[in-house]
Protein backbone atom coordinates (compact mmCIF):
# COMPACT_ATOMS: atom_id res chain seq x y z
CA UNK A 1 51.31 -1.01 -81.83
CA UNK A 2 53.78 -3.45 -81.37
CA UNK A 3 54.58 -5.05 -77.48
CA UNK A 4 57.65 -4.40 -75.53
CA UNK A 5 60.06 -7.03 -76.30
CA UNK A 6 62.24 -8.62 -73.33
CA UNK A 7 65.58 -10.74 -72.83
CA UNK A 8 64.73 -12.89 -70.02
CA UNK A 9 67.08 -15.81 -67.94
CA UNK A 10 65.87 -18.15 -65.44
CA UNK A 11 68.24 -20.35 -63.00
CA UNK A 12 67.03 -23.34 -61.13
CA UNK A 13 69.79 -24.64 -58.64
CA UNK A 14 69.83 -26.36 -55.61
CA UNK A 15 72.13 -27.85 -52.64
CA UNK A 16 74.47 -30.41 -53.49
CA UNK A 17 73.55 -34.18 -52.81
CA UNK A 18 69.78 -33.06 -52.70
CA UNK A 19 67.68 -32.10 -55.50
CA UNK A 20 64.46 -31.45 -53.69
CA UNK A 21 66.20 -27.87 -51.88
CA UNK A 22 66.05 -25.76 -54.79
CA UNK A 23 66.38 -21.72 -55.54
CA UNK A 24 65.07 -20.06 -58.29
CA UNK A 25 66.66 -16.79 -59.97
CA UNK A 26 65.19 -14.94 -63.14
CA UNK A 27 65.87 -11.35 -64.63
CA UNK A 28 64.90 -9.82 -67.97
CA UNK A 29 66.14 -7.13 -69.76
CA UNK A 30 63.92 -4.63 -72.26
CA UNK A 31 65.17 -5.14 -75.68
CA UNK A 32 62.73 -3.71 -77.80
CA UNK A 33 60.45 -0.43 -76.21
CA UNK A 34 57.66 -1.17 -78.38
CA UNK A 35 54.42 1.13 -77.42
CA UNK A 36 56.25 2.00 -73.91
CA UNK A 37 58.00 4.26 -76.60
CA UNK A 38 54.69 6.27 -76.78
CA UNK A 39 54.73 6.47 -73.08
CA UNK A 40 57.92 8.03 -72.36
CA UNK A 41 58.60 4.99 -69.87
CA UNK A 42 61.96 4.32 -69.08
CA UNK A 43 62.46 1.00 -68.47
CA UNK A 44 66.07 -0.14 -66.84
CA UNK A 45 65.92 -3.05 -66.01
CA UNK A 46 69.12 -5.38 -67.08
CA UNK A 47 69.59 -9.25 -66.09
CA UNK A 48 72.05 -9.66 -63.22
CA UNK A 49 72.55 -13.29 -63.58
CA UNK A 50 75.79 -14.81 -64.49
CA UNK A 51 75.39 -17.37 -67.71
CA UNK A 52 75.47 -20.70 -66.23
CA UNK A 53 75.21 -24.29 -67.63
CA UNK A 54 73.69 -27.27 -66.01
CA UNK A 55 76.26 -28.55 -63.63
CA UNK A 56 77.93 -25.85 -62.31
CA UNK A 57 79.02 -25.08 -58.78
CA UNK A 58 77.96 -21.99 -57.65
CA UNK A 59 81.24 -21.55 -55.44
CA UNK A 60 81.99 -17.93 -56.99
CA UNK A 61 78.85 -16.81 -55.38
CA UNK A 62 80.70 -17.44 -51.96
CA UNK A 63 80.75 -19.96 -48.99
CA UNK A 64 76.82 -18.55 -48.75
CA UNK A 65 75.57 -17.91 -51.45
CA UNK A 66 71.88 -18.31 -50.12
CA UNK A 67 70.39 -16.65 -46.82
CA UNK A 68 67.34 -17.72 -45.27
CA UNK A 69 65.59 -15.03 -44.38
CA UNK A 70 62.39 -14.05 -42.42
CA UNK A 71 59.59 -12.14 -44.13
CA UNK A 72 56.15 -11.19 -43.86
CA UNK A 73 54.09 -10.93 -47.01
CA UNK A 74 52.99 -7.49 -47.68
CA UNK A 75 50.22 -6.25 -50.05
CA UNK A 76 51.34 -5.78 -53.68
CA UNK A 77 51.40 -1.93 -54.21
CA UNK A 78 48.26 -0.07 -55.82
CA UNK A 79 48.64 0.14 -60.34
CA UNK A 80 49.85 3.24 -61.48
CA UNK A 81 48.21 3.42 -65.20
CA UNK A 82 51.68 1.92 -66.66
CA UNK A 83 51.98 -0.42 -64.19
CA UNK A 84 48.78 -1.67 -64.76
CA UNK A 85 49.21 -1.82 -68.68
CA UNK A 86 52.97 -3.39 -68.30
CA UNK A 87 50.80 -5.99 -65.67
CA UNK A 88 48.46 -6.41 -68.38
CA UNK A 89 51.14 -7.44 -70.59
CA UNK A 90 53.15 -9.50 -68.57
CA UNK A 91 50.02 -11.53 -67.99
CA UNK A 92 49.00 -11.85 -71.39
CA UNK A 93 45.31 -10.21 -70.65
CA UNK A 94 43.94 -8.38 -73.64
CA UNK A 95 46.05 -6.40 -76.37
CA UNK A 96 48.02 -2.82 -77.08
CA UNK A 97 44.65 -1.91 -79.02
CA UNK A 98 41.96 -2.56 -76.11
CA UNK A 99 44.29 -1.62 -73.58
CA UNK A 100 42.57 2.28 -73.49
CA UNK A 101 39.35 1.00 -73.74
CA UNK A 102 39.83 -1.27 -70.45
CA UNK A 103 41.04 1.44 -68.39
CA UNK A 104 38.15 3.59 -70.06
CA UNK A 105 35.21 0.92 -69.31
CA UNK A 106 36.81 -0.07 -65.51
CA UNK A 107 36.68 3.67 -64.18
CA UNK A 108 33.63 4.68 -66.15
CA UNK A 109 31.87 2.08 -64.35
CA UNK A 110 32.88 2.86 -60.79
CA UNK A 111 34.98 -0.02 -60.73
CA UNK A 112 38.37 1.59 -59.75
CA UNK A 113 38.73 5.45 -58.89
CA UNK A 114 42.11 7.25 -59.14
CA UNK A 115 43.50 9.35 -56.79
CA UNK A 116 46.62 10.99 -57.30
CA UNK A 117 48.83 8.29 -60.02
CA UNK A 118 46.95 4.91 -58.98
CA UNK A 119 43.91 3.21 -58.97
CA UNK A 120 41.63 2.17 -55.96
CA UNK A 121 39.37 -0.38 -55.97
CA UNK A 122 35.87 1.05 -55.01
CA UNK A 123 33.26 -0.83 -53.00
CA UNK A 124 31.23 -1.57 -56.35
CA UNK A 125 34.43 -3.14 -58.22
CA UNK A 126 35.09 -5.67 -55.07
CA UNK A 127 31.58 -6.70 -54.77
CA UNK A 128 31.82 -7.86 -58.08
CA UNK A 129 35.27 -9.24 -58.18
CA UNK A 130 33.94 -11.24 -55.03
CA UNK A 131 31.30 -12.27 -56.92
CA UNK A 132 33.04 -13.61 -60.12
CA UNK A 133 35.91 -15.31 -58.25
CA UNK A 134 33.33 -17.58 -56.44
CA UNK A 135 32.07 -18.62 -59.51
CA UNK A 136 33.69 -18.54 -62.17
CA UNK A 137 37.17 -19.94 -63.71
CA UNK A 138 37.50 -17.22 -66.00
CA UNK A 139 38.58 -15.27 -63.21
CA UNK A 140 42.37 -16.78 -63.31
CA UNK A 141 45.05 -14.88 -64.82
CA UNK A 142 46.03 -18.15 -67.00
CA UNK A 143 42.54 -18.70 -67.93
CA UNK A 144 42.36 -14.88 -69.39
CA UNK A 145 45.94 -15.69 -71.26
CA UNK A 146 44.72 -19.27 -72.65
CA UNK A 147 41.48 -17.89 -73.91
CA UNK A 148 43.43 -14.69 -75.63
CA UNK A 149 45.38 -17.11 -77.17
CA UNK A 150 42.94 -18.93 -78.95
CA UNK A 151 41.28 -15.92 -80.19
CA UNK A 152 44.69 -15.27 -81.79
CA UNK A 153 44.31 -18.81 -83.27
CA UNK A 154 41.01 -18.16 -85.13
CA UNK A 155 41.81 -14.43 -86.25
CA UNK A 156 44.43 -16.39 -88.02
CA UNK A 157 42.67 -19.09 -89.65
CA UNK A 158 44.48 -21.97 -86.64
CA UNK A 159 41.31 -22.26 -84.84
CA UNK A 160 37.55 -22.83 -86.16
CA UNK A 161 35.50 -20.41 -83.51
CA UNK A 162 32.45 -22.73 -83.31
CA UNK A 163 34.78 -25.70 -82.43
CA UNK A 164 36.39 -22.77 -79.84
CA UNK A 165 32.30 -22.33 -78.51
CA UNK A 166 31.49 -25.82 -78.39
CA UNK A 167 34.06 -26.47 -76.07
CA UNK A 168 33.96 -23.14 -74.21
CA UNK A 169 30.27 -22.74 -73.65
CA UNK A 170 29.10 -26.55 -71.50
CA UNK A 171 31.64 -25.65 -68.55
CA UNK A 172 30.90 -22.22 -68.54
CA UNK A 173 26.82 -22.91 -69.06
CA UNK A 174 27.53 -25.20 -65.31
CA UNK A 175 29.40 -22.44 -63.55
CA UNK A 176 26.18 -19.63 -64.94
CA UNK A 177 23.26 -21.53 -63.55
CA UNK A 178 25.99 -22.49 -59.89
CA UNK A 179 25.78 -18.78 -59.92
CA UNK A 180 22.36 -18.15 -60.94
CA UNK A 181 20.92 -20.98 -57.85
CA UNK A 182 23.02 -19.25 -55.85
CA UNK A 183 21.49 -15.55 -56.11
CA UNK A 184 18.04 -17.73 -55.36
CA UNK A 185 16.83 -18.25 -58.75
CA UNK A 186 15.57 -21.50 -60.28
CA UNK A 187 16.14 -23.12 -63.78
CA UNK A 188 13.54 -24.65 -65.93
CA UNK A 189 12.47 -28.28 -65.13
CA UNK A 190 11.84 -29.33 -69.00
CA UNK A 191 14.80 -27.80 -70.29
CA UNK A 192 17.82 -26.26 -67.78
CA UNK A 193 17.04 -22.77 -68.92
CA UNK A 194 16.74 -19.96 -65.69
CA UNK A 195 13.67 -18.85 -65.19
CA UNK A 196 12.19 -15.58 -65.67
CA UNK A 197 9.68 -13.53 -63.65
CA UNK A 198 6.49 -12.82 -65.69
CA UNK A 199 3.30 -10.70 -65.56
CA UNK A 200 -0.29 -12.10 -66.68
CA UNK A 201 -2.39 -10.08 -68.47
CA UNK A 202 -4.84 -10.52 -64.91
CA UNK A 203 -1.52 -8.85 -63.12
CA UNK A 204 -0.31 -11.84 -61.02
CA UNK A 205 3.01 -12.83 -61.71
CA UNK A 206 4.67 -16.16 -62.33
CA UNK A 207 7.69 -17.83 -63.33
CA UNK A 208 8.36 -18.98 -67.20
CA UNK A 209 11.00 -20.28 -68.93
CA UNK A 210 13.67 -17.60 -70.37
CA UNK A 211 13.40 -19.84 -73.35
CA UNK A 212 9.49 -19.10 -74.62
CA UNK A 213 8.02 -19.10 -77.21
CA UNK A 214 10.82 -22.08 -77.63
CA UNK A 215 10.16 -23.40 -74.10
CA UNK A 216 6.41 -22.86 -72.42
CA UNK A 217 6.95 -24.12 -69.28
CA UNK A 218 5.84 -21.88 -66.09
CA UNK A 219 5.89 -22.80 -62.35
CA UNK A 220 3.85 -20.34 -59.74
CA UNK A 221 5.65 -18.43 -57.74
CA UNK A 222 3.75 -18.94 -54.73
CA UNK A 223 4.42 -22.88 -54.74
CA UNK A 224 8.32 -22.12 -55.30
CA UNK A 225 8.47 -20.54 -52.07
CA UNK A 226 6.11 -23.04 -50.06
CA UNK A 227 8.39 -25.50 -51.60
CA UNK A 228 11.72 -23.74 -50.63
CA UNK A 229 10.82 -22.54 -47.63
């Protein structure tokens, strides 16, 4: 289905005489519904922003037109399912097609729970987001956006996906095995690989490469711990 289409204006002035005191104002507008049509979402939102040009004086605003004022930051309020999907959008995470299958695979696995209209986050879903954040960049918001962009880029012929990988996968490969030594496991000292926990056909256990029959090497398990401890 097609996105929701916005009108959008953004205003960047500051004091007189000093550049560095700035205030920012932005609105948008909905122009198009696109799928919120489906969704019976009625979306009023209109830009109350006069059209400026660089320069102006913002004296029809009044003798103040800014107030300092004193707030404490609250706590963003819980999604609602078309809050999260407009967030979803806004953010430029996923698309209108695997939109139902995110909310499907994030409550199926115990991840969020709803009760009443909005999500919660359960214990399970902020272990794991605590998890991920430490480790990994793909966490960010504008990580998520760049890489959805350039998988736009190779469904349309723009970007060669192997190049995409070759790039992708070193960084990512550093930040997996940061994670990996970090949950006390050990990587393979011929060739980087983690290391896997194996049986003998005797019945003691050892450690060999994730890599075999590529990679052979083993290391005993009770010298890793005499070694870490």
């Amino acid at each position: 289905m097609m996105p929701a289409v916005y009108q959008t204006l953004k205003i960047t002035a500051h004091i007189k005489g000093d550049k560095t005191a700035e205030v920012k104002a932005s609105g948008k507008a909905l122009s198009s519904k696109g799928y919120l049509e489906m969704l019976g979402d009625e979306d009023n939102s209109k830009i109350e922003i006069p059209i400026l040009t660089v320069g102006d004086i913002l004296t029809h605003f009044g003798k103040s037109p800014v107030k300092m004022e004193k707030k404490e930051t609250q706590p963003p309020p819980r999604y609602s399912e078309d809050k999260l999907l407009k967030e979803l959008e806004a953010k430029n995470i996923g698309r209108p097609a695997t939109y139902a299958d995110l909310l499907s695979k994030i409550t199926t696995r115990n991840y969020v729970e709803k009760k009443g209209n909005v999500y919660h986050a359960t214990p399970l879903g902020k272990k794991i987001t605590n998890e991920l954040t430490q480790f990994f960049t793909f966490m960010d918001y504008n990580y998520t956006a760049k890489l959805e962009k350039q998988l736009d880029e190779i469904e349309s012929g723009k970007l060669d996906h192997i190049e995409m990988l070759k790039k992708f996968y070193p960084a990512f490969k550093q930040e997996l095995d940061k994670a990996y030594l970090g949950h006390g496991g050990c990587l393979c000292e011929k060739c980087g690989s983690p290391m896997a926990t194996r049986k003998a056909k005797n019945g003691n256990t050892f450690l060999g490469c994730s890599q075999y029959p590529k990679c052979k090497a083993t290391k005993n398990i009770v010298a890793l711990v005499e070694q870490t401890a």
